[in-house]
C-alpha atoms as a PDB file:
ATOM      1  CA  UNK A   1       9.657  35.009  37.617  1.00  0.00           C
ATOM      2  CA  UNK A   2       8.144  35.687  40.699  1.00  0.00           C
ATOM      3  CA  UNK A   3       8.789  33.202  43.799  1.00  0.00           C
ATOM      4  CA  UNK A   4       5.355  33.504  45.199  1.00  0.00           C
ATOM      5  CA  UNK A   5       2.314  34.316  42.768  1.00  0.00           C
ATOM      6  CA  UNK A   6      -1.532  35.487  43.631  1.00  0.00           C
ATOM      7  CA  UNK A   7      -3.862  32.224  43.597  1.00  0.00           C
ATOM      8  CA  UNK A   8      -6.843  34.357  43.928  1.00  0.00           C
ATOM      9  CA  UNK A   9      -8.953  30.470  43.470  1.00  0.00           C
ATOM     10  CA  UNK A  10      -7.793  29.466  46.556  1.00  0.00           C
ATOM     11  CA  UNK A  11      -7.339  32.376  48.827  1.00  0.00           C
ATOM     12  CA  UNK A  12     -10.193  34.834  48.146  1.00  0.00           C
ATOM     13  CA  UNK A  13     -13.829  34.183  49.161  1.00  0.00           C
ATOM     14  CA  UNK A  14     -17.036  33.722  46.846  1.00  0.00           C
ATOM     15  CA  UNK A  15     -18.698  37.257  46.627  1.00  0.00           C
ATOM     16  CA  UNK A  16     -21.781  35.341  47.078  1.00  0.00           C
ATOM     17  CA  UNK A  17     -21.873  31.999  48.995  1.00  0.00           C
ATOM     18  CA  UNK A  18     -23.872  29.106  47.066  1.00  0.00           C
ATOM     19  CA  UNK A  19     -23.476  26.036  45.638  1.00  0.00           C
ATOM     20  CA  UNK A  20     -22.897  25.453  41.559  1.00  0.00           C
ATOM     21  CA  UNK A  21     -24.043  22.670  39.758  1.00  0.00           C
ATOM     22  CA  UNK A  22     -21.755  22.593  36.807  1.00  0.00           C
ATOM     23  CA  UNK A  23     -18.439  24.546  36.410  1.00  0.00           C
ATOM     24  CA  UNK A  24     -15.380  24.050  33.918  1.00  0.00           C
ATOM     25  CA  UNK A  25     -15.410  24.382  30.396  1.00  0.00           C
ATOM     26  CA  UNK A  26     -16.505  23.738  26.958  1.00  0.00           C
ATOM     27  CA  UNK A  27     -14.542  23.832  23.375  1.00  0.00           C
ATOM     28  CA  UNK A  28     -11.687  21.797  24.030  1.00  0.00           C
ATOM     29  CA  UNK A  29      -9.688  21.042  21.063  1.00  0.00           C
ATOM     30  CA  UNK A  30      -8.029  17.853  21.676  1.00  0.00           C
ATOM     31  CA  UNK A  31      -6.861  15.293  19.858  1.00  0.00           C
ATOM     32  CA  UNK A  32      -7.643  11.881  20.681  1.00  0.00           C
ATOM     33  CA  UNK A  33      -7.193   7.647  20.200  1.00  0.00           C
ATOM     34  CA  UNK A  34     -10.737   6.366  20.199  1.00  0.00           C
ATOM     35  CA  UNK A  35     -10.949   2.998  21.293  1.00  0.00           C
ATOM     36  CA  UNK A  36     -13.375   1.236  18.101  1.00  0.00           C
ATOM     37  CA  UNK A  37     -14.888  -1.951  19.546  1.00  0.00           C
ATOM     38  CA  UNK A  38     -13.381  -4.878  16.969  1.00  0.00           C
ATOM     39  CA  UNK A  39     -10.544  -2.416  15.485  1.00  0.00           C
ATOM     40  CA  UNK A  40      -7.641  -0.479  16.625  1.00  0.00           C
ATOM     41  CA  UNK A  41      -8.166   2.417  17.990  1.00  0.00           C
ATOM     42  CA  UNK A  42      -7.874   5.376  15.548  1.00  0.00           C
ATOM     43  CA  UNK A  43      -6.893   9.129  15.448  1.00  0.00           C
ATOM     44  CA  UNK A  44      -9.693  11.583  15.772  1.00  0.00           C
ATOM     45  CA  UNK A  45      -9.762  15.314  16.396  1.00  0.00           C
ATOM     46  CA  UNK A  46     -12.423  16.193  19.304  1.00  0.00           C
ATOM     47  CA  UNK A  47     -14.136  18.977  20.908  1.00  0.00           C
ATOM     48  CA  UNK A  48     -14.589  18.972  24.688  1.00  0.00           C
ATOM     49  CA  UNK A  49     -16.806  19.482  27.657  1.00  0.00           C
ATOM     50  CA  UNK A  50     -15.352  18.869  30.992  1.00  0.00           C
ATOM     51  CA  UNK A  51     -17.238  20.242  34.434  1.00  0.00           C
ATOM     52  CA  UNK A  52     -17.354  19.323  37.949  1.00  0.00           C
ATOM     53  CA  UNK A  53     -19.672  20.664  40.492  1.00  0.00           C
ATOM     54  CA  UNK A  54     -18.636  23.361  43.455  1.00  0.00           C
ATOM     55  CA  UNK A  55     -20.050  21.844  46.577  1.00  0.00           C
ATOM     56  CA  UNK A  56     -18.601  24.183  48.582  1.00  0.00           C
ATOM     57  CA  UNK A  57     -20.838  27.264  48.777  1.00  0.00           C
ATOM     58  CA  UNK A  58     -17.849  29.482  49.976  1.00  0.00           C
ATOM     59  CA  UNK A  59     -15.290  28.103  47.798  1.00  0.00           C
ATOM     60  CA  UNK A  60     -14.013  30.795  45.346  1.00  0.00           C
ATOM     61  CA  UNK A  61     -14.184  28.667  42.089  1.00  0.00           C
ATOM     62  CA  UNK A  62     -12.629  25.151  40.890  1.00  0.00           C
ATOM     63  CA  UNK A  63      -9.412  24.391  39.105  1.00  0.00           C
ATOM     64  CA  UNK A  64     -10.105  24.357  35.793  1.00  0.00           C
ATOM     65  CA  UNK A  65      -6.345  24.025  34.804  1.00  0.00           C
ATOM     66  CA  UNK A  66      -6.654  20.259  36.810  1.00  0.00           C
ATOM     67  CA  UNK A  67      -9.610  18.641  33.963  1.00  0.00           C
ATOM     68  CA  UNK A  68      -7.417  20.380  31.588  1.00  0.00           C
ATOM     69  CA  UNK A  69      -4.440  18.358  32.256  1.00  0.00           C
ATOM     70  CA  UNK A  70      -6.141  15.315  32.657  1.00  0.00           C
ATOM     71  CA  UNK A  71      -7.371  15.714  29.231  1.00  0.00           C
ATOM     72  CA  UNK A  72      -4.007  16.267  28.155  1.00  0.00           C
ATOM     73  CA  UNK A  73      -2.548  13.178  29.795  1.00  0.00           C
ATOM     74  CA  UNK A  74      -5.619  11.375  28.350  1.00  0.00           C
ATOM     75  CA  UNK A  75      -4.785  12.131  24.501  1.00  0.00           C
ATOM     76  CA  UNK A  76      -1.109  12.386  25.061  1.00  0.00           C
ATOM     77  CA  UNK A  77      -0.798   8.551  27.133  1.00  0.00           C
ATOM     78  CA  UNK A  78      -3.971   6.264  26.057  1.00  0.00           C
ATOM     79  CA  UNK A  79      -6.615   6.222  24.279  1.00  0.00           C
ATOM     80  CA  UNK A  80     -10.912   6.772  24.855  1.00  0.00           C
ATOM     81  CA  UNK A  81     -12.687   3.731  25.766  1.00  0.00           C
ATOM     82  CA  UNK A  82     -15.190   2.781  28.325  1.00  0.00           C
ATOM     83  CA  UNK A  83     -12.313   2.248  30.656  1.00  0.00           C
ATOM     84  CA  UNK A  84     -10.509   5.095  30.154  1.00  0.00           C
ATOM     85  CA  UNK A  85     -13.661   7.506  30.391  1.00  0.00           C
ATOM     86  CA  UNK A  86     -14.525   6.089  34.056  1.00  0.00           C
ATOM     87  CA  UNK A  87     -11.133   6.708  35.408  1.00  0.00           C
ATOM     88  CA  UNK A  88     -11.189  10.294  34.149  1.00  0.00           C
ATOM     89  CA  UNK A  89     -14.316  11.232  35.784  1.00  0.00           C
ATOM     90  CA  UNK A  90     -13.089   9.217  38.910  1.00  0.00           C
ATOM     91  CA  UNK A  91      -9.918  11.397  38.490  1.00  0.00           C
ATOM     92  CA  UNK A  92     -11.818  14.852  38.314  1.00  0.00           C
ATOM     93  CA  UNK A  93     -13.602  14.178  41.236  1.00  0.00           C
ATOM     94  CA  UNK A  94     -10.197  13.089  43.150  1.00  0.00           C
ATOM     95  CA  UNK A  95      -8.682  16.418  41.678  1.00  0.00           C
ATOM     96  CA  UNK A  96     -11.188  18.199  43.703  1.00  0.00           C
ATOM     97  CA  UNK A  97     -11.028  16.981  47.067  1.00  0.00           C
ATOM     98  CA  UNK A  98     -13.771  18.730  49.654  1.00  0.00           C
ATOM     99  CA  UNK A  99     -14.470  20.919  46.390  1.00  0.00           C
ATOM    100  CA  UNK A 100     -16.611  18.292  44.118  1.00  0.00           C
ATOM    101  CA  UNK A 101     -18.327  15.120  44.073  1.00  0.00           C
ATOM    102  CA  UNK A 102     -19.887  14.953  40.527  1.00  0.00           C
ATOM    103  CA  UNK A 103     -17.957  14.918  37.079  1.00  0.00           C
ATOM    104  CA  UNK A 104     -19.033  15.325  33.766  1.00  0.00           C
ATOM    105  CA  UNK A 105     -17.196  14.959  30.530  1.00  0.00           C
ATOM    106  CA  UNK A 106     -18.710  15.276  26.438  1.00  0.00           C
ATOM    107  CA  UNK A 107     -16.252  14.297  23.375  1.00  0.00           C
ATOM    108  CA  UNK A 108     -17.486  15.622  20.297  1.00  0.00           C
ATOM    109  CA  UNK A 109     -15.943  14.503  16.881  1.00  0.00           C
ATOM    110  CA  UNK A 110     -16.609  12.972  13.618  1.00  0.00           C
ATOM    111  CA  UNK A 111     -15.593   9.219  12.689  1.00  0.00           C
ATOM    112  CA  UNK A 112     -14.317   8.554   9.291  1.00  0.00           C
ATOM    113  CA  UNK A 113     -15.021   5.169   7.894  1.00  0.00           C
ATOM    114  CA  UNK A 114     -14.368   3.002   4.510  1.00  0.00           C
ATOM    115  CA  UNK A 115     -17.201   2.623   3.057  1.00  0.00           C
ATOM    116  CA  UNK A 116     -17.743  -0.436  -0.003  1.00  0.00           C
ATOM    117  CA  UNK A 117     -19.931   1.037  -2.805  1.00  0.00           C
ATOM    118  CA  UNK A 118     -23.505  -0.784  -3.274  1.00  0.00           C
ATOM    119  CA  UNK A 119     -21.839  -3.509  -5.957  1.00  0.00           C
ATOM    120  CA  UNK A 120     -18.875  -2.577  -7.461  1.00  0.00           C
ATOM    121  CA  UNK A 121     -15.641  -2.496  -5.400  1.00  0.00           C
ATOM    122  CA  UNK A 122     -15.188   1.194  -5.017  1.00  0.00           C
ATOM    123  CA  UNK A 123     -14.665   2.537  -1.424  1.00  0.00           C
ATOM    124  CA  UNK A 124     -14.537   6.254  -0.325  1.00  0.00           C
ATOM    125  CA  UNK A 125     -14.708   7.613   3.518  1.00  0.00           C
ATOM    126  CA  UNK A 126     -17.607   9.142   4.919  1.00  0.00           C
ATOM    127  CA  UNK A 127     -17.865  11.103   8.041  1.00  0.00           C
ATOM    128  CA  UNK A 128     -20.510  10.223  11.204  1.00  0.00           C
ATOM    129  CA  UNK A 129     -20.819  12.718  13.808  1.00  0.00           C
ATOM    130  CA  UNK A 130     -19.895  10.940  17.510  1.00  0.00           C
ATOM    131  CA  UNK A 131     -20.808  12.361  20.532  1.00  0.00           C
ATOM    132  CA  UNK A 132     -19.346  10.161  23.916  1.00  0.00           C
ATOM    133  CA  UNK A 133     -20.965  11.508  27.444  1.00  0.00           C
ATOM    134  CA  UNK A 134     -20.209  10.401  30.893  1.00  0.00           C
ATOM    135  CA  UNK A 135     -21.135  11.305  34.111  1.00  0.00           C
ATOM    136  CA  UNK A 136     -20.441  10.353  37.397  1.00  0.00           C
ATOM    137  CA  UNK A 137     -22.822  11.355  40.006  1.00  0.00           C
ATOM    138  CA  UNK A 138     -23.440   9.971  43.271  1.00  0.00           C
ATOM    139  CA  UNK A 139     -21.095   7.505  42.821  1.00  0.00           C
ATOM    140  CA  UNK A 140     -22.974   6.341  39.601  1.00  0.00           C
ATOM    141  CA  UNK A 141     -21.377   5.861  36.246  1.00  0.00           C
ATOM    142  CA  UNK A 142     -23.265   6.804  32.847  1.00  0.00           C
ATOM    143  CA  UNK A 143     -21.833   6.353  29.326  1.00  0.00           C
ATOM    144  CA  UNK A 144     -24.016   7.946  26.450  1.00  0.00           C
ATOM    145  CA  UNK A 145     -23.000   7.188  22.354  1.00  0.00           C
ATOM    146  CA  UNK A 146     -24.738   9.222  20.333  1.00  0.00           C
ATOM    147  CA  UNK A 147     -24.394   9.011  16.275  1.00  0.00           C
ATOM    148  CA  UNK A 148     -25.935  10.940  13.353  1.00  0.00           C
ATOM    149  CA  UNK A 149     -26.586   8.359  10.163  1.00  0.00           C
ATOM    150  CA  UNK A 150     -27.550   9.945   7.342  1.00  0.00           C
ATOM    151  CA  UNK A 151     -29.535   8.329   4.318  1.00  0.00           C
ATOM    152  CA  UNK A 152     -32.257   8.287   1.843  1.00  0.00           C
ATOM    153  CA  UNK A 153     -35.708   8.375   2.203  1.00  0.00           C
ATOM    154  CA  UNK A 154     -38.315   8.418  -0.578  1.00  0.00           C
ATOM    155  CA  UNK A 155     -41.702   9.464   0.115  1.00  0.00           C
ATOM    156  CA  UNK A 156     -44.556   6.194  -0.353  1.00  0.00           C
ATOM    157  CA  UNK A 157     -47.514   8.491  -1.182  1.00  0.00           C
ATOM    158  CA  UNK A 158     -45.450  10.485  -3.917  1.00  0.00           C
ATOM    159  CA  UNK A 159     -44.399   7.147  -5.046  1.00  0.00           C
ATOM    160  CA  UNK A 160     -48.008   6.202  -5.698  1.00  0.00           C
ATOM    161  CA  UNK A 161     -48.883   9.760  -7.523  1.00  0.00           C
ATOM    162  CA  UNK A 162     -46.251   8.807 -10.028  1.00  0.00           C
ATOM    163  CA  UNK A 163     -47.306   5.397 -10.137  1.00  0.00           C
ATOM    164  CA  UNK A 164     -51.122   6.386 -10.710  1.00  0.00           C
ATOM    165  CA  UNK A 165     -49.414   9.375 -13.425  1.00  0.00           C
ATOM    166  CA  UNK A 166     -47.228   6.745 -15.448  1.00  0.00           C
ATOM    167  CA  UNK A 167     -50.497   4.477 -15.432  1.00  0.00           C
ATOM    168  CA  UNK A 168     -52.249   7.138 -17.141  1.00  0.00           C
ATOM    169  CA  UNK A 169     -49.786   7.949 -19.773  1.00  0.00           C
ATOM    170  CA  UNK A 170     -49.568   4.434 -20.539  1.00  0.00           C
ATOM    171  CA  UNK A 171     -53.075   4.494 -21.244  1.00  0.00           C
ATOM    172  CA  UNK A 172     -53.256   7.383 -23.477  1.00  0.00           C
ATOM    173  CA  UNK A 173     -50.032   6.395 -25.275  1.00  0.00           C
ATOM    174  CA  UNK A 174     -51.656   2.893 -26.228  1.00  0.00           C
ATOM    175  CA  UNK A 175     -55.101   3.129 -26.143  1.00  0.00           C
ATOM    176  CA  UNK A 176     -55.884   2.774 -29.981  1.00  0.00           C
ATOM    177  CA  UNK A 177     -53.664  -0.127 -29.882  1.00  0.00           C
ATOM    178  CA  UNK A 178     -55.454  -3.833 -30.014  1.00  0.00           C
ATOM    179  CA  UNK A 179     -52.486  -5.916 -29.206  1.00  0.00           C
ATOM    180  CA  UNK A 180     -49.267  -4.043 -27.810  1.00  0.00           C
ATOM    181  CA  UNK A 181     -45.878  -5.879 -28.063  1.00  0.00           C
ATOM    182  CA  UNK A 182     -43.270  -6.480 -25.026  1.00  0.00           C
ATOM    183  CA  UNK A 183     -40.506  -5.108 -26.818  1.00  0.00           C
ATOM    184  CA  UNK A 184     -42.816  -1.954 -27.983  1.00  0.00           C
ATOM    185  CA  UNK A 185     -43.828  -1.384 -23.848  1.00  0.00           C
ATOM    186  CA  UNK A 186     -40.599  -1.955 -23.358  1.00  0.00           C
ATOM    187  CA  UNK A 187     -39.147   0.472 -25.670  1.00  0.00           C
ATOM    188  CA  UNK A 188     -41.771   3.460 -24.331  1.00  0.00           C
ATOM    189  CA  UNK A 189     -40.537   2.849 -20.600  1.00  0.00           C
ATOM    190  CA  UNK A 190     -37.161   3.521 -21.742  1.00  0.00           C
ATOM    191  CA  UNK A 191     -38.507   7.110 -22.710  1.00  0.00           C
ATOM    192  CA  UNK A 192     -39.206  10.638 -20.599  1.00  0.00           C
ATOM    193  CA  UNK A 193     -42.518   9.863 -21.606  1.00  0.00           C
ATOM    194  CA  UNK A 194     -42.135   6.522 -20.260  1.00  0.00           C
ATOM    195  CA  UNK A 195     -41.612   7.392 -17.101  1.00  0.00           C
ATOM    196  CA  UNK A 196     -43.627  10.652 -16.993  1.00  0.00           C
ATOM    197  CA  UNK A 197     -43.129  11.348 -12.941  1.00  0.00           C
ATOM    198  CA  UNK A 198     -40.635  10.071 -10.153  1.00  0.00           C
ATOM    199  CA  UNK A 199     -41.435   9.959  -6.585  1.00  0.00           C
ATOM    200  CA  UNK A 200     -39.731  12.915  -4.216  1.00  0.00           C
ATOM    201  CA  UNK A 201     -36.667  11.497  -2.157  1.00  0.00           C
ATOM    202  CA  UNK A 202     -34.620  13.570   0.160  1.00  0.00           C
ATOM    203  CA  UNK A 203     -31.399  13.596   2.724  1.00  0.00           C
ATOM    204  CA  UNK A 204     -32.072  12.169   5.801  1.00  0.00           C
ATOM    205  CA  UNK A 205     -30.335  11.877   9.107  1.00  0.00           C
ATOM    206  CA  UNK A 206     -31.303   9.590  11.991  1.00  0.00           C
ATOM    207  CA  UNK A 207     -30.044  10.919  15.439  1.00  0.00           C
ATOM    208  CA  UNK A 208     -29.286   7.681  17.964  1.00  0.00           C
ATOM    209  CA  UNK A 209     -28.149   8.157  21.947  1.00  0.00           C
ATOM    210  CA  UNK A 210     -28.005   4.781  23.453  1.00  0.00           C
ATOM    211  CA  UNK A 211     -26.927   4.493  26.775  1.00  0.00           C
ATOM    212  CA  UNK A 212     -24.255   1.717  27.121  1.00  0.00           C
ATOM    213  CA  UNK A 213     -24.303  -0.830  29.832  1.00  0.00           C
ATOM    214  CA  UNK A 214     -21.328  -2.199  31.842  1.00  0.00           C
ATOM    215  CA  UNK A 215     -20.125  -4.861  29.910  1.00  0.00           C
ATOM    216  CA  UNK A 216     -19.014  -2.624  27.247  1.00  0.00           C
ATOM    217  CA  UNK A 217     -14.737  -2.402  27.058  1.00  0.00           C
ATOM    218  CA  UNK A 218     -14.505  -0.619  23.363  1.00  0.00           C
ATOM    219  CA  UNK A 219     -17.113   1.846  22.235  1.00  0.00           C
ATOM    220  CA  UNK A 220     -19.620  -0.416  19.725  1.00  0.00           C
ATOM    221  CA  UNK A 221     -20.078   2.789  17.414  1.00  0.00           C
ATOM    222  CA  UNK A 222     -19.436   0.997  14.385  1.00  0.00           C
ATOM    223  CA  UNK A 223     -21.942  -1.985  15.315  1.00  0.00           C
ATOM    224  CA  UNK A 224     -24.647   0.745  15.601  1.00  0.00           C
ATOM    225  CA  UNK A 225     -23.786   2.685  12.806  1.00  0.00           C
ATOM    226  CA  UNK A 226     -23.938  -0.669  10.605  1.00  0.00           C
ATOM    227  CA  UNK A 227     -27.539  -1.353  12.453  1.00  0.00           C
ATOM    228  CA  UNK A 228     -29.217   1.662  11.203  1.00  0.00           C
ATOM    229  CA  UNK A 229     -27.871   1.423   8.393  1.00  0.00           C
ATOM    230  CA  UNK A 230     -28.997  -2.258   7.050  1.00  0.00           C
ATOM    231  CA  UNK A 231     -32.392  -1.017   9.273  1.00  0.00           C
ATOM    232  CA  UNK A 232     -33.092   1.348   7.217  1.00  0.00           C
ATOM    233  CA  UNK A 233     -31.460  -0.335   3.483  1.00  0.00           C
ATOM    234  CA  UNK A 234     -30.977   3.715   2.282  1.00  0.00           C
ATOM    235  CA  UNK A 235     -27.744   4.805   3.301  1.00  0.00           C
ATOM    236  CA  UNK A 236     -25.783   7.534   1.635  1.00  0.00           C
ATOM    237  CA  UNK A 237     -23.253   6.904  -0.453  1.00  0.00           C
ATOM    238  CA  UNK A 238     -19.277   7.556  -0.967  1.00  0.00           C
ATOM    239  CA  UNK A 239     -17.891   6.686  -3.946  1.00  0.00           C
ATOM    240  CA  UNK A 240     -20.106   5.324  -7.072  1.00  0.00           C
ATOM    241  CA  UNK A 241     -19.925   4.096 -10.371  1.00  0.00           C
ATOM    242  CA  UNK A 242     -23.253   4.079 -12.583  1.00  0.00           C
ATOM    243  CA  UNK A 243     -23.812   0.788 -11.149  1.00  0.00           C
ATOM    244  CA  UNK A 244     -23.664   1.541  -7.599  1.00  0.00           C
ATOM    245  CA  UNK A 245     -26.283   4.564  -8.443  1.00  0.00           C
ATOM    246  CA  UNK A 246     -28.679   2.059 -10.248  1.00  0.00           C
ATOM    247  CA  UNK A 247     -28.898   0.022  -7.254  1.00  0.00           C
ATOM    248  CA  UNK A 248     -29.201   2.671  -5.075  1.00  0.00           C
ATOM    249  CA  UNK A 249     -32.692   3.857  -7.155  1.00  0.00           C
ATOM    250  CA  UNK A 250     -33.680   0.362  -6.820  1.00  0.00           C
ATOM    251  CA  UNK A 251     -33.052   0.086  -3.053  1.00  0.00           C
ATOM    252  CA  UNK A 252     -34.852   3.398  -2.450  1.00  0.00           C
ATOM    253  CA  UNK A 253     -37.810   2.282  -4.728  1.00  0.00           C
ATOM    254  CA  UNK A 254     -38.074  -0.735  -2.424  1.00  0.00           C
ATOM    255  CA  UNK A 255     -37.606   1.005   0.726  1.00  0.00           C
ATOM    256  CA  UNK A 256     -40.205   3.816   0.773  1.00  0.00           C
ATOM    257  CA  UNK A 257     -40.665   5.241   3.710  1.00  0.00           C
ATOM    258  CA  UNK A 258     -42.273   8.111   5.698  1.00  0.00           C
ATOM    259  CA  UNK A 259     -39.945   9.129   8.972  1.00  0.00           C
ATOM    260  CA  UNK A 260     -42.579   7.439  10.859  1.00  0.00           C
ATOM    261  CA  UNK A 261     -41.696   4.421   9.184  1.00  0.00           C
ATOM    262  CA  UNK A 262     -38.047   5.107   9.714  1.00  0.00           C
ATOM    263  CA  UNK A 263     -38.496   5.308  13.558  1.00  0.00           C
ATOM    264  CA  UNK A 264     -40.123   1.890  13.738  1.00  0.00           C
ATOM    265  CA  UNK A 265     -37.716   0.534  11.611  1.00  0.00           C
ATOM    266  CA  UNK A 266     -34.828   1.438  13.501  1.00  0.00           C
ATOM    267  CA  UNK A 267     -36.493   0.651  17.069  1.00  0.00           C
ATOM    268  CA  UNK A 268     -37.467  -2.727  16.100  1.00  0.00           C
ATOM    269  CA  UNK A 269     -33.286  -2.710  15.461  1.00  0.00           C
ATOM    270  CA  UNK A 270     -31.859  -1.279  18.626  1.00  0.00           C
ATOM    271  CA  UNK A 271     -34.404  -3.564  20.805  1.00  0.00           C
ATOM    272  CA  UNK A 272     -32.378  -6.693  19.232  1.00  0.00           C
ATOM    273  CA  UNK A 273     -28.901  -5.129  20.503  1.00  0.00           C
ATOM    274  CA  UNK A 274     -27.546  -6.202  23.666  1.00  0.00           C
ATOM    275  CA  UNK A 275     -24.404  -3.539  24.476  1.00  0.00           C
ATOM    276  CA  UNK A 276     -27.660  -0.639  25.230  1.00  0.00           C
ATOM    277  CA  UNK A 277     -29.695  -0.231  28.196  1.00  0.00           C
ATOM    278  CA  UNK A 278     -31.553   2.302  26.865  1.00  0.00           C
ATOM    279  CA  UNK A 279     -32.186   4.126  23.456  1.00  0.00           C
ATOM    280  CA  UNK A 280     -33.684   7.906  21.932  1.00  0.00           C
ATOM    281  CA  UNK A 281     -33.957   8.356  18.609  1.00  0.00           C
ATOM    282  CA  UNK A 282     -35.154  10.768  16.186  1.00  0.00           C
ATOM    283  CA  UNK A 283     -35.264  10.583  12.309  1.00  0.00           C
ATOM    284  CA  UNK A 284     -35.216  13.537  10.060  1.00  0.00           C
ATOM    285  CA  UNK A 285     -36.213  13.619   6.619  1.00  0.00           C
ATOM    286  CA  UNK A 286     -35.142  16.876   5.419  1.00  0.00           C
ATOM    287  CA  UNK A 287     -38.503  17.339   2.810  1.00  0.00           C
ATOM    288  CA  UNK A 288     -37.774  18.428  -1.093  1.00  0.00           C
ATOM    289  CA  UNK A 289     -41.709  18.961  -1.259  1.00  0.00           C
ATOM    290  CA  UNK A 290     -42.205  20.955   1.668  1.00  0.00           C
ATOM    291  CA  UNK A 291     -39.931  23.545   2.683  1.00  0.00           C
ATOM    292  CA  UNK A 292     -40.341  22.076   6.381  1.00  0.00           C
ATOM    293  CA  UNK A 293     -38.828  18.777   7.477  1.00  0.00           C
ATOM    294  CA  UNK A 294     -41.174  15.894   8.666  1.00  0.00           C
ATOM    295  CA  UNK A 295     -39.803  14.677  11.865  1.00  0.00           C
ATOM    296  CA  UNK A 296     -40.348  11.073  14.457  1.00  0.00           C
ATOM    297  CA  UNK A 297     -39.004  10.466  18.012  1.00  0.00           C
ATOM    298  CA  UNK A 298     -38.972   7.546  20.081  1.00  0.00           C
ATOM    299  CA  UNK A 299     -37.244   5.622  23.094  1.00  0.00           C
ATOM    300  CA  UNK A 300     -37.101   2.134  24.184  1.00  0.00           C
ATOM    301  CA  UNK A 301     -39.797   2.884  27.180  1.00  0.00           C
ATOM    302  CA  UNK A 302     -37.691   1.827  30.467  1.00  0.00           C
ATOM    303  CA  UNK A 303     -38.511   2.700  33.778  1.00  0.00           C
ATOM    304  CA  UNK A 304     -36.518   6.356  34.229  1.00  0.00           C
ATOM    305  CA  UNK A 305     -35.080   5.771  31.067  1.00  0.00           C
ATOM    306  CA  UNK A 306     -35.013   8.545  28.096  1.00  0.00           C
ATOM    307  CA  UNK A 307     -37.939  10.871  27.283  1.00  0.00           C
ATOM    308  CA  UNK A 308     -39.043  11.578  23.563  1.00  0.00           C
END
């Protein structure tokens, strides 16, 4: 091996001199201990962002190999939490003396959590997309958690058009009848013809960044993925047994919603949570009717907060 090798970074001049906002890379495959506010912290397989910026207008490029093996340390010697993420960006900035005074730094990954069925005891794991950002600027910290929830939602107005539809065949199937019995009515409902129409439901996935204030240690991911969940009373299911699916019609026949509905639902919810300065959100309902999806977004409405 050569004693002395070409470092072409540090040496050589930029072709053109100007500042960069961002440089470093993207696609990281790293595997990670995330830090689970109320749990220990678990194994989970990330993709990563990590940039500075290139103050220096002359300055050939960064050293990309540095964030690397900071990463590296990170997932080989601790674990993500809110503690952990601050010193990193502190540490790419240090890495980069006279070179950098902002760091950035995106985890990407998906959660796997136990989930109890609706009534019997069956569990089975479902996956919810993560996404940690933090940024150091200016000597500012910010901490993003973003989550994708998916669930059920079961459109009110086709819920009446069945409604009016099995009204109607109710009529028609007893009209000549001067006295009908409970156990007769009860019989017919049981039928196709019974139930002549059902309402249109669909897969649904609420998108949530909250921006996480300083008295966060552990990331509260679970917390919010349990608060949109009992917001919105329609999650998607793991495992199920025929009772578990029963309950699940009834929930969604209790629970109809339009995704403007949705969106109030789960802002009312992240206004009563304390760990979040700040909150975007935007529901999806992912129409069966239409072969567009019907779409809401909101924020909490702070002062240079998020934008919808």
């Amino acid at each position: 091996m050569p004693s002395i090798m070409p470092d072409v970074a540090n040496h050589a001049s930029a072709s053109y001199e100007s500042t960069l906002d961002w440089v470093g890379m993207s696609q990281i495959e790293l595997p990670l201990m995330f830090a689970v506010a109320g749990e220990a912290p678990r194994q989970v397989s990330s993709k990563v962002e990590a940039f500075v910026n290139l103050k220096d207008p002359k300055a050939k490029g960064i050293h990309m190999s540095r964030l690397y093996l900071l990463l590296d340390q990170l997932s080989n010697e601790s674990s993500l939490s809110f503690q952990t993420l601050s010193q990193l960006l502190h540490d790419f900035i240090s890495s980069h003396e006279e070179l950098s005074t902002h760091a950035f730094v995106k985890f990407d990954f998906d959660l796997h959590l136990r989930r109890k069925a609706l009534i019997t005891e069956k569990q089975g794991w479902k996956a919810y997309p993560v996404t940690i950002t933090g940024q150091r600027k200016d000597g500012k910290l910010s901490v993003e958690l973003k989550v994708n929830v998916p669930y059920s939602s079961t459109c009110p107005c086709s819920a009446a058009l069945a409604r009016q539809l099995i009204q109607e065949a109710f009529v028609t199937k007893f009209a000549g009848h001067k006295e009908v019995s409970m156990e007769l009515v009860k019989d017919w409902l049981g039928t196709t013809q019974g139930i002549v129409a059902t309402p249109h439901s669909q897969r649904s996935v609420a998108e949530v960044k909250v921006k996480l204030n300083q008295r966060v240690i552990d990331f509260p991911v679970i917390a919010l993925i349990d608060a949109i969940e009992d917001a919105l009373q329609t999650p998607v299911q793991a495992a199920v047994k025929r009772a578990d699916e029963q309950e699940f019609a009834r929930l969604n026949g209790q629970n109809l919603m339009f995704c403007e509905d949705a969106a109030r639902r789960l802002k009312q919810a992240l206004n009563n949570l304390t760990e979040f300065d700040d909150f975007w959100l935007r529901v999806n309902h992912y129409e069966s009717l239409h072969a567009h999806d019907a779409v809401a977004v909101t924020v909490k409405g702070v002062a240079s907060g998020y934008i919808a």
